[in-house]
N, C-alpha and C. Protein backbone atom coordinates (compact mmCIF):
# COMPACT_ATOMS: atom_id res chain seq x y z
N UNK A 1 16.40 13.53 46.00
CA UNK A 1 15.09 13.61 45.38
C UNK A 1 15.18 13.07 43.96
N UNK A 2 14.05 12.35 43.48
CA UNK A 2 14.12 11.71 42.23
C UNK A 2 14.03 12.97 41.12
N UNK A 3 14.36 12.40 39.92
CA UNK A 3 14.31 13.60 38.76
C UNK A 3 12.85 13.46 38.48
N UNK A 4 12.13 12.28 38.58
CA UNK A 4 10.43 11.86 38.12
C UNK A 4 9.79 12.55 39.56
N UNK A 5 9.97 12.67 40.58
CA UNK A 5 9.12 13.27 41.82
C UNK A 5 8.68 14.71 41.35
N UNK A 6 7.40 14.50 41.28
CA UNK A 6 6.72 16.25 41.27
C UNK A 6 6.00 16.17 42.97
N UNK A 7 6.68 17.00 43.40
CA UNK A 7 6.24 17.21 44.70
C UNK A 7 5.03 18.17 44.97
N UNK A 8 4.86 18.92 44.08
CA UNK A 8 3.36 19.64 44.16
C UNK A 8 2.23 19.42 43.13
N UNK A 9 2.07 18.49 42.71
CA UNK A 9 1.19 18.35 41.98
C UNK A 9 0.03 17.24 42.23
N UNK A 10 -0.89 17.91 42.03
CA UNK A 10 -2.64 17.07 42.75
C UNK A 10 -2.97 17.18 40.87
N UNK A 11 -3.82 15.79 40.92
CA UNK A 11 -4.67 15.51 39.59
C UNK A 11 -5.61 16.24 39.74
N UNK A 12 -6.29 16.63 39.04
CA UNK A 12 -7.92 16.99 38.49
C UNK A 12 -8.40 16.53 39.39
N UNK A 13 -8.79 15.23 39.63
CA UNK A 13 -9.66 13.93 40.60
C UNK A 13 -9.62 14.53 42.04
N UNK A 14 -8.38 14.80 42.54
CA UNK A 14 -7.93 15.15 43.80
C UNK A 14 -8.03 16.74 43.21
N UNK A 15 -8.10 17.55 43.45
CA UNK A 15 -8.43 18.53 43.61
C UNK A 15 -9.92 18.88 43.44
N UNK A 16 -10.78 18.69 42.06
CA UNK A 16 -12.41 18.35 42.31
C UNK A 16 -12.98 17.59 43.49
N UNK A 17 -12.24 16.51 43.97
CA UNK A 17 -12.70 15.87 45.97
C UNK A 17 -12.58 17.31 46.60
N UNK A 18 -11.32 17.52 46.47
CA UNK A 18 -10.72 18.27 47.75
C UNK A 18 -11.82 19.76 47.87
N UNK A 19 -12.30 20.32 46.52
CA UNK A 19 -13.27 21.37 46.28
C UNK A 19 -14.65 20.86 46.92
N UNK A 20 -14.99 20.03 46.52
CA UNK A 20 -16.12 19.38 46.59
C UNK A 20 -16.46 19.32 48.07
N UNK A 21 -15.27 18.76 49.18
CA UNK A 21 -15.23 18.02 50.00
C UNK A 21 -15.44 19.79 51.01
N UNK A 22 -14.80 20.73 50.77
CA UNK A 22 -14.82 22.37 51.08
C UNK A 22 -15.63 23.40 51.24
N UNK A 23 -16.61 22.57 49.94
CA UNK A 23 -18.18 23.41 49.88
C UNK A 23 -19.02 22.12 49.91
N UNK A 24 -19.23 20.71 50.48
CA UNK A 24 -20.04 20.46 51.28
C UNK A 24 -19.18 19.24 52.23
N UNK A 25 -19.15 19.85 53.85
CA UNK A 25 -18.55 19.55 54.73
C UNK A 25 -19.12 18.40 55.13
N UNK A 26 -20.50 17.83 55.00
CA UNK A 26 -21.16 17.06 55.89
C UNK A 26 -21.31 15.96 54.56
N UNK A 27 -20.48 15.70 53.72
CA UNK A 27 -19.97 14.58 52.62
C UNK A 27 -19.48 13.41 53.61
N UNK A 28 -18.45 13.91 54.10
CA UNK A 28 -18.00 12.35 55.23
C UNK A 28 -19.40 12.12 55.75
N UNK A 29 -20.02 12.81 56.70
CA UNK A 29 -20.77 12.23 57.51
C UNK A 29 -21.88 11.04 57.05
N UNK A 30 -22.42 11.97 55.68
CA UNK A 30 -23.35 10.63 54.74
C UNK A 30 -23.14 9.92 54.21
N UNK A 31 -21.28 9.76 53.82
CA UNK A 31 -21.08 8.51 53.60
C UNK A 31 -21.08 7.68 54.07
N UNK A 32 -20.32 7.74 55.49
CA UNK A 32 -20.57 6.60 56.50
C UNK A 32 -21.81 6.19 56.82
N UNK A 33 -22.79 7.34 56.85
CA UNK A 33 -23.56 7.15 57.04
C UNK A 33 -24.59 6.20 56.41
N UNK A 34 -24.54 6.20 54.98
CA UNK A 34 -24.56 5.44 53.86
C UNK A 34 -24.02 3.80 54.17
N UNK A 35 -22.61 3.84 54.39
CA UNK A 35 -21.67 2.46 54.55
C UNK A 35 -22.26 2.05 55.66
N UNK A 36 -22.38 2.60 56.76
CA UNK A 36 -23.56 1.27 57.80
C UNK A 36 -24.74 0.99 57.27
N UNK A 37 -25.59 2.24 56.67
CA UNK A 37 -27.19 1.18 56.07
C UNK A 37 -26.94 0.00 55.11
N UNK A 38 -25.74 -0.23 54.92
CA UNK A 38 -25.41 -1.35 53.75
C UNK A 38 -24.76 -2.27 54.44
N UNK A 39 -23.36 -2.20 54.84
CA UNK A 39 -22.42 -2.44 54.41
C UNK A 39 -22.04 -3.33 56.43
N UNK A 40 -22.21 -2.27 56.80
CA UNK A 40 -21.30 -2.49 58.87
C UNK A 40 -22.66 -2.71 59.45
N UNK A 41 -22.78 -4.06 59.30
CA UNK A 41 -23.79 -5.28 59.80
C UNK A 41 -23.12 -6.22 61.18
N UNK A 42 -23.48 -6.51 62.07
CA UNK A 42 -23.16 -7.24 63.23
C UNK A 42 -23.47 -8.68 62.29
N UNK A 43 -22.51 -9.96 62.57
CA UNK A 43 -22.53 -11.17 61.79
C UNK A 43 -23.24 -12.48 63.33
N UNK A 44 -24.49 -12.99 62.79
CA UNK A 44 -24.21 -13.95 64.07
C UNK A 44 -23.90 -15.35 63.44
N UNK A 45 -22.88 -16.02 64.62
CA UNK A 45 -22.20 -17.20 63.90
C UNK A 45 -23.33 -17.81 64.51
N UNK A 46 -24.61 -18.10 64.82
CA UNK A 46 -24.96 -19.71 64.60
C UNK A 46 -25.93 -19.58 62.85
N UNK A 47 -26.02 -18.42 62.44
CA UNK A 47 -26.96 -18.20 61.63
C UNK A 47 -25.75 -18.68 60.47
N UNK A 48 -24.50 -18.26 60.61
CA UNK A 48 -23.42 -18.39 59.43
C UNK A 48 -23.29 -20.00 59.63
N UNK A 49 -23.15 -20.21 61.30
CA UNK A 49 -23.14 -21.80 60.85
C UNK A 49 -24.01 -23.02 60.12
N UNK A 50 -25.20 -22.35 60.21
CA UNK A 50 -26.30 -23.40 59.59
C UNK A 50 -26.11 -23.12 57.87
N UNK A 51 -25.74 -22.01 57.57
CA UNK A 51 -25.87 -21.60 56.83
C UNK A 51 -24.52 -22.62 55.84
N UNK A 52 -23.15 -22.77 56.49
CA UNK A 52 -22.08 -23.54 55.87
C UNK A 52 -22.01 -25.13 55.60
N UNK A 53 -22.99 -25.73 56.73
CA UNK A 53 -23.86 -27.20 57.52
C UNK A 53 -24.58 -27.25 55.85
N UNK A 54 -25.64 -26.26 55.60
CA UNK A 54 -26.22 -26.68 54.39
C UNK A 54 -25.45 -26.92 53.01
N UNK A 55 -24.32 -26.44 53.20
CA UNK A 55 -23.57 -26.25 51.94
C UNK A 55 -23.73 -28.17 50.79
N UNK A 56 -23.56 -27.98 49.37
CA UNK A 56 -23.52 -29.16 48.90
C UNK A 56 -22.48 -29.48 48.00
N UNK A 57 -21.38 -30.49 48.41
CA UNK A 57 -20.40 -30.71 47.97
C UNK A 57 -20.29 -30.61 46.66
N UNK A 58 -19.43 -30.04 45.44
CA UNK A 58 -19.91 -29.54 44.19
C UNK A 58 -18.22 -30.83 43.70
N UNK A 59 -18.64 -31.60 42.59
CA UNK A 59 -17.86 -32.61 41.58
C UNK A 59 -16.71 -31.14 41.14
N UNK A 60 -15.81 -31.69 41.10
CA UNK A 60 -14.19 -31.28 40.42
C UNK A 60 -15.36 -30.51 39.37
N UNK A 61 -15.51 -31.24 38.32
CA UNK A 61 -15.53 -30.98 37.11
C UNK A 61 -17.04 -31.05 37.00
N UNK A 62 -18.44 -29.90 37.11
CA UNK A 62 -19.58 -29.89 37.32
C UNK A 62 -20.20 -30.12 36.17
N UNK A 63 -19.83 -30.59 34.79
CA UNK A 63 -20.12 -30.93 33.79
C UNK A 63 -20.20 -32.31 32.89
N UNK A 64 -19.51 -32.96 33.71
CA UNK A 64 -19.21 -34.01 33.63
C UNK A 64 -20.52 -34.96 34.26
N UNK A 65 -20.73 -35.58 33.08
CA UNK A 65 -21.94 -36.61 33.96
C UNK A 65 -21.03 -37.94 34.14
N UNK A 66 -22.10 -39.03 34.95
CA UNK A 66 -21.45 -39.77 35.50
C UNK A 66 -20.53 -40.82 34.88
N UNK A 67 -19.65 -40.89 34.34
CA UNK A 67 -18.90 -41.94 32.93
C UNK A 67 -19.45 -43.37 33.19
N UNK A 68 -19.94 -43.93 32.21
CA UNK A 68 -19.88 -45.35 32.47
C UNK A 68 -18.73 -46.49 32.86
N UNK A 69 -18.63 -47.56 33.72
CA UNK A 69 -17.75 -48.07 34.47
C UNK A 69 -17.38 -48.99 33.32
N UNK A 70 -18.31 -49.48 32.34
CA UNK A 70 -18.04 -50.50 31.15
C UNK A 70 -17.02 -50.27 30.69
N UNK A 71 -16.30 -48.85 30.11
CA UNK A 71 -15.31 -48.45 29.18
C UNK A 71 -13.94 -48.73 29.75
């Protein structure tokens, strides 16, 4: 065992979850519940494909106007 290993010790952070999480049980459930109204979306690829088709090729250097060929 290391001399730096504290084997029983929870932060503040983790122990306020772990309380929190004890006196209200149904926390998981609305999160997920939460993360699909946002987040866990079905993707359809012809909509992603039109979507990459439109894309417009962007110059190295997008600041750069066009140099004259004279110089």
């Amino acid at each position: 065992m290391s001399i730096f290993a504290r084997p029983h010790y929870m932060s503040e952070a983790t122990l306020f979850l772990n309380q929190l999480k004890a006196q209200r049980p149904e926390l998981d459930a609305q999160q997920s519940a939460g993360r699909a109204l946002l987040w866990d979306k079905q993707v359809d690829a012809a909509i992603w494909q039109d979507y990459n088709a439109g894309k417009v090729a962007q110059k190295p250097y997008p600041y750069q106007t066009n140099p004259s060929k004279d110089l």
